[in-house]
Protein backbone atom coordinates (compact mmCIF):
# COMPACT_ATOMS: atom_id res chain seq x y z
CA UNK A 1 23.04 88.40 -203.08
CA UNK A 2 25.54 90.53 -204.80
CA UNK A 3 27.52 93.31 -203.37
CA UNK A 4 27.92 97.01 -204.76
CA UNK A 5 31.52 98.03 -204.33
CA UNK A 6 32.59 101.11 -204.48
CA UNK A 7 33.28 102.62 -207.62
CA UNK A 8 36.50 104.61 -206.73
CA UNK A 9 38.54 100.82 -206.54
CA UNK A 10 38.76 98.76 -209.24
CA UNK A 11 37.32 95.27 -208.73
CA UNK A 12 40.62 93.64 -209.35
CA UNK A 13 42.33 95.80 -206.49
CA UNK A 14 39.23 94.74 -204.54
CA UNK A 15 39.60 90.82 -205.34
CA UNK A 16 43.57 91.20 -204.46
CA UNK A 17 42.69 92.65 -201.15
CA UNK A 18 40.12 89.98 -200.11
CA UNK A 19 42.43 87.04 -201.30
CA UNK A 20 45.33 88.93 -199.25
CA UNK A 21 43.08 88.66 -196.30
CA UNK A 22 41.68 84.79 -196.63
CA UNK A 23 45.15 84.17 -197.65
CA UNK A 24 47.24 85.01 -194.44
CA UNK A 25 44.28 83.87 -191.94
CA UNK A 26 43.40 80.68 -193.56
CA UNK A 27 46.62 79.79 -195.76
CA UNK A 28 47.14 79.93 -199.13
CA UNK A 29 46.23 76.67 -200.06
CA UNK A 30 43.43 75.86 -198.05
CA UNK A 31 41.93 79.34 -199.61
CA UNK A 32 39.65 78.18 -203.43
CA UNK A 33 38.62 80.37 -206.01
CA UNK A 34 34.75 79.80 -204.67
CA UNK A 35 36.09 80.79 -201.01
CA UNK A 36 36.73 84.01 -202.41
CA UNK A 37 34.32 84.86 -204.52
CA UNK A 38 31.67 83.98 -202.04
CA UNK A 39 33.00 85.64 -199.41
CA UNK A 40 32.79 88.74 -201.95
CA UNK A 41 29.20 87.83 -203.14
CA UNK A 42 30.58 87.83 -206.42
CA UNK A 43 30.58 84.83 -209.13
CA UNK A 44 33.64 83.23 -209.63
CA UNK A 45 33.64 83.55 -213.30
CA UNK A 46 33.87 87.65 -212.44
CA UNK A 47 37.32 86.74 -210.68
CA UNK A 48 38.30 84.50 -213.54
CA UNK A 49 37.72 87.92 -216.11
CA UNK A 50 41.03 89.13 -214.30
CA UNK A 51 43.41 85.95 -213.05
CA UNK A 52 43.38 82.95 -215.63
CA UNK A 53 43.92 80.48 -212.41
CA UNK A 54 44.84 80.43 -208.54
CA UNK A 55 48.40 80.45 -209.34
CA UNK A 56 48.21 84.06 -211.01
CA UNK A 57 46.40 85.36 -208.50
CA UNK A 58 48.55 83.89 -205.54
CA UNK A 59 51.61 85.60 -207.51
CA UNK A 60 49.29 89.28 -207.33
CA UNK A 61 48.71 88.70 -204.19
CA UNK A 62 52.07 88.35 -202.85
CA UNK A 63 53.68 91.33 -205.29
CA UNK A 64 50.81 93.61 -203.58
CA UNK A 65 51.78 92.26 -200.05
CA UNK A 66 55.58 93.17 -200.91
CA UNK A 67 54.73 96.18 -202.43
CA UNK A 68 52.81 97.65 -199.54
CA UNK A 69 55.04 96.36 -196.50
CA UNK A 70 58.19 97.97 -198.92
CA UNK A 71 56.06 100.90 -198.71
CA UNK A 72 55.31 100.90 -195.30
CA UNK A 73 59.15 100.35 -194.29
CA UNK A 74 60.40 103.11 -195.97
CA UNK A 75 58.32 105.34 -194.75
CA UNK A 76 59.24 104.47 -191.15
CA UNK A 77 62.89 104.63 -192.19
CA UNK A 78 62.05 108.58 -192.85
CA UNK A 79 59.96 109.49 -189.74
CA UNK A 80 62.21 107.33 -187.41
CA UNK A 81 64.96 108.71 -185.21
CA UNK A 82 66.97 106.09 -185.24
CA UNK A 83 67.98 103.14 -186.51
CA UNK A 84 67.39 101.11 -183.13
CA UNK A 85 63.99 103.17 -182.69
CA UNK A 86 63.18 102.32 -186.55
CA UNK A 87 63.79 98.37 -186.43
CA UNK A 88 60.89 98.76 -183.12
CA UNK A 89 58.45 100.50 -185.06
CA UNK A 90 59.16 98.33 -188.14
CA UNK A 91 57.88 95.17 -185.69
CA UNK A 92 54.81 97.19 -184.85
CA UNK A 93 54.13 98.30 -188.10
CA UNK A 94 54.40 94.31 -189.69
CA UNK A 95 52.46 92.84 -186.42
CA UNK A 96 49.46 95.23 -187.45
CA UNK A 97 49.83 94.69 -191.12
CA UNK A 98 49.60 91.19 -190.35
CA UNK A 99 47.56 90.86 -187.62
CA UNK A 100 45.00 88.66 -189.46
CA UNK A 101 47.77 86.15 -190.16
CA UNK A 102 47.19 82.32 -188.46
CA UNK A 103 49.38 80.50 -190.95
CA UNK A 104 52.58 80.92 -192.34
CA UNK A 105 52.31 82.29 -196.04
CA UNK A 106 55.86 82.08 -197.24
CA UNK A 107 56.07 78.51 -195.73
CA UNK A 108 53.13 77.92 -197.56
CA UNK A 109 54.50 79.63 -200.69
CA UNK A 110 57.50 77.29 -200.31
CA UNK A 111 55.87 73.91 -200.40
CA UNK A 112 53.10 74.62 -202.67
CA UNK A 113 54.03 77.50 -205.12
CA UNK A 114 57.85 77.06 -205.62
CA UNK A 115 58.17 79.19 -208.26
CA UNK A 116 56.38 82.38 -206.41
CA UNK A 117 57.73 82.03 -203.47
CA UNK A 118 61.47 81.88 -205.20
CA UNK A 119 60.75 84.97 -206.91
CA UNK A 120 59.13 86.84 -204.13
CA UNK A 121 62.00 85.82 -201.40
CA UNK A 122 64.42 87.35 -203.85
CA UNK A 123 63.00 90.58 -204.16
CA UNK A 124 62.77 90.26 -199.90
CA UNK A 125 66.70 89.41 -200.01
CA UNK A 126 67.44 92.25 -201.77
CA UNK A 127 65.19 94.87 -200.32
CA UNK A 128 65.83 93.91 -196.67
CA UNK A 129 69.85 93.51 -196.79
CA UNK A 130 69.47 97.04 -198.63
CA UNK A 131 67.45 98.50 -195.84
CA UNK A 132 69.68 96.95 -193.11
CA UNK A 133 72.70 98.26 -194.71
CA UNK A 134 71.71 101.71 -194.91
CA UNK A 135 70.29 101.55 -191.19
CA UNK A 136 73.70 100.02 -189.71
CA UNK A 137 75.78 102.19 -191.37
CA UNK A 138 73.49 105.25 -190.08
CA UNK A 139 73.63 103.87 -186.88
CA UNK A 140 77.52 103.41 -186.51
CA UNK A 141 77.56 107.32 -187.61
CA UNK A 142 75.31 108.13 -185.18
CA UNK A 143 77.69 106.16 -182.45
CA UNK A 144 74.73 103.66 -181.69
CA UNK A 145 76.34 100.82 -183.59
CA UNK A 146 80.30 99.30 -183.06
CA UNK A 147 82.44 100.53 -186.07
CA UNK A 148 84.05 97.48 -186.18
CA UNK A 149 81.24 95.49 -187.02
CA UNK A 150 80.99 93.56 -190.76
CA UNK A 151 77.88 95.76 -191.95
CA UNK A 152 77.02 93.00 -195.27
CA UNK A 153 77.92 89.99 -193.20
CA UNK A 154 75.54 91.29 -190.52
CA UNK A 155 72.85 92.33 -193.05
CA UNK A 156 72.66 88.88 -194.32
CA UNK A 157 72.25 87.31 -191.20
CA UNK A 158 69.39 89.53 -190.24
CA UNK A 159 67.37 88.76 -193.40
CA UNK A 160 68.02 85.28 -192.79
CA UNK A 161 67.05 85.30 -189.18
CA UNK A 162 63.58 87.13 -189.89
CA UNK A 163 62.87 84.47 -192.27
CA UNK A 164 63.34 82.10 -189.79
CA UNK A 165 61.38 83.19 -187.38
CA UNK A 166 58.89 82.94 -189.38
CA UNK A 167 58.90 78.95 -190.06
CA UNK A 168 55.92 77.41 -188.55
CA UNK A 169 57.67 74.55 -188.56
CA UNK A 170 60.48 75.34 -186.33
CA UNK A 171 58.91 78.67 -183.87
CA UNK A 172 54.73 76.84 -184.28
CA UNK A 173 52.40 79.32 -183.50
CA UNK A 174 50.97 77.23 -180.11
CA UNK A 175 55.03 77.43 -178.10
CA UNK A 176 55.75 81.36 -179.56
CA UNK A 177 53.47 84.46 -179.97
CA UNK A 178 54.20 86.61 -182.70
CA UNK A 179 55.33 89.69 -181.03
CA UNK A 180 57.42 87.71 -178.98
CA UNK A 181 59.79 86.03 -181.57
CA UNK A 182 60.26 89.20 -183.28
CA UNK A 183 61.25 91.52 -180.42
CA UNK A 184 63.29 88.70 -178.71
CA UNK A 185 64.95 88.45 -182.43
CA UNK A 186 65.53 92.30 -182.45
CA UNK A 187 67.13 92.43 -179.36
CA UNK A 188 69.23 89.40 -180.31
CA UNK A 189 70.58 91.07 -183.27
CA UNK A 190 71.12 94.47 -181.57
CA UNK A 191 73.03 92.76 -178.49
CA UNK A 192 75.37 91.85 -180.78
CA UNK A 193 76.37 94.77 -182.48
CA UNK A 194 75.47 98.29 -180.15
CA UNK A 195 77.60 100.26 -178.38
CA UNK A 196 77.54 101.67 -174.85
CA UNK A 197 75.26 104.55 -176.24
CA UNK A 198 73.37 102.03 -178.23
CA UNK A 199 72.63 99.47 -175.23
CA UNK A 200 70.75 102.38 -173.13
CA UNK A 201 68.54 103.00 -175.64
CA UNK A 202 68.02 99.41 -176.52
CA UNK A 203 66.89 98.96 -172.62
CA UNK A 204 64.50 102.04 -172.83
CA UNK A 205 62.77 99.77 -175.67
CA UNK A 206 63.02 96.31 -173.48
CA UNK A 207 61.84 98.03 -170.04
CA UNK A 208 58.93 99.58 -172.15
């Protein structure tokens, strides 16, 4: 039986979105061309009239993944008041864009598309240690942050400590919840690097 999607999405925004969603709950390799396109009820030569192989899909699939949580970010960096408040509702945000997610994709990525996973983690270098920049230099003007602290040193040390977090291998999914690694990471990295004004605000988020 084959399904009638709707006509205002195209069928390859439609196939990137269902691979996006058997991707992060099963894992990118476990995930085959028929898995998808049965669990579309489409054939799998339809998928094959847009992505030559697995490969070039798995590379759309994580540009549209980095693409939308970019998105997402930046528009929490508007509406939030704060830097401290931002980096909170940037967790909540990423927990409910990912909530499907059982495996680890860019560990995944790593060990069995190299290449992608290269390409994409650049692009994540740069945009992150961007976005951390701006936010710690707003928040040392807004007297939430130390002035003394080493804004590009600490920038780099927060990208790399998200990534981390995020290694199955190391923080498995069965010892640490979600949530909790990345709100006991955020507080971590704010400890470090608040000021008297920014510590009461920090414990209005941890009492919460």
């Amino acid at each position: 039986m084959y399904i009638c999607f709707p006509k205002f999405k195209k069928l390859k925004d439609l196939i990137i979105e269902k691979s996006r969603e058997l991707f992060l709950t099963i894992g990118f390799k476990s995930v085959t061309m028929d898995h998808i396109a049965q669990d579309m009820g489409i054939s799998k030569k339809t998928i094959y009239n847009y992505f030559k192989n697995k490969m070039e899909l798995v590379n759309s699939v994580t540009n549209n993944l980095f693409v939308s949580i970019t998105q997402g970010v930046n528009q929490i960096k508007k509406d939030s008041q704060d830097p401290i408040s931002e980096l909170y509702d940037i967790k909540l945000f990423l927990i409910k864009f990912l909530k499907g997610e059982k495996t680890s994709p860019l560990y995944q990525l790593q060990k069995h598309y190299p290449l992608i996973h290269k390409e994409i983690q650049q692009k994540q270098f740069e945009f992150m240690t961007k976005s951390t920049v701006e936010s710690l230099k707003n928040g040392v003007k807004l007297g939430l942050f130390r002035k003394d602290i080493n804004i590009d040193f600490i920038s780099i040390l927060y990208f790399n400590g998200m990534m981390g977090i995020r290694n199955k291998s190391m923080f498995s999914a069965d010892k640490f919840e979600e949530n909790f690694l990345m709100e006991s990471y955020i507080e971590y990295h704010l400890r470090g690097i608040v000021t008297d004004k920014g510590l009461k605000k920090l414990n209005h988020f941890i009492n919460s």
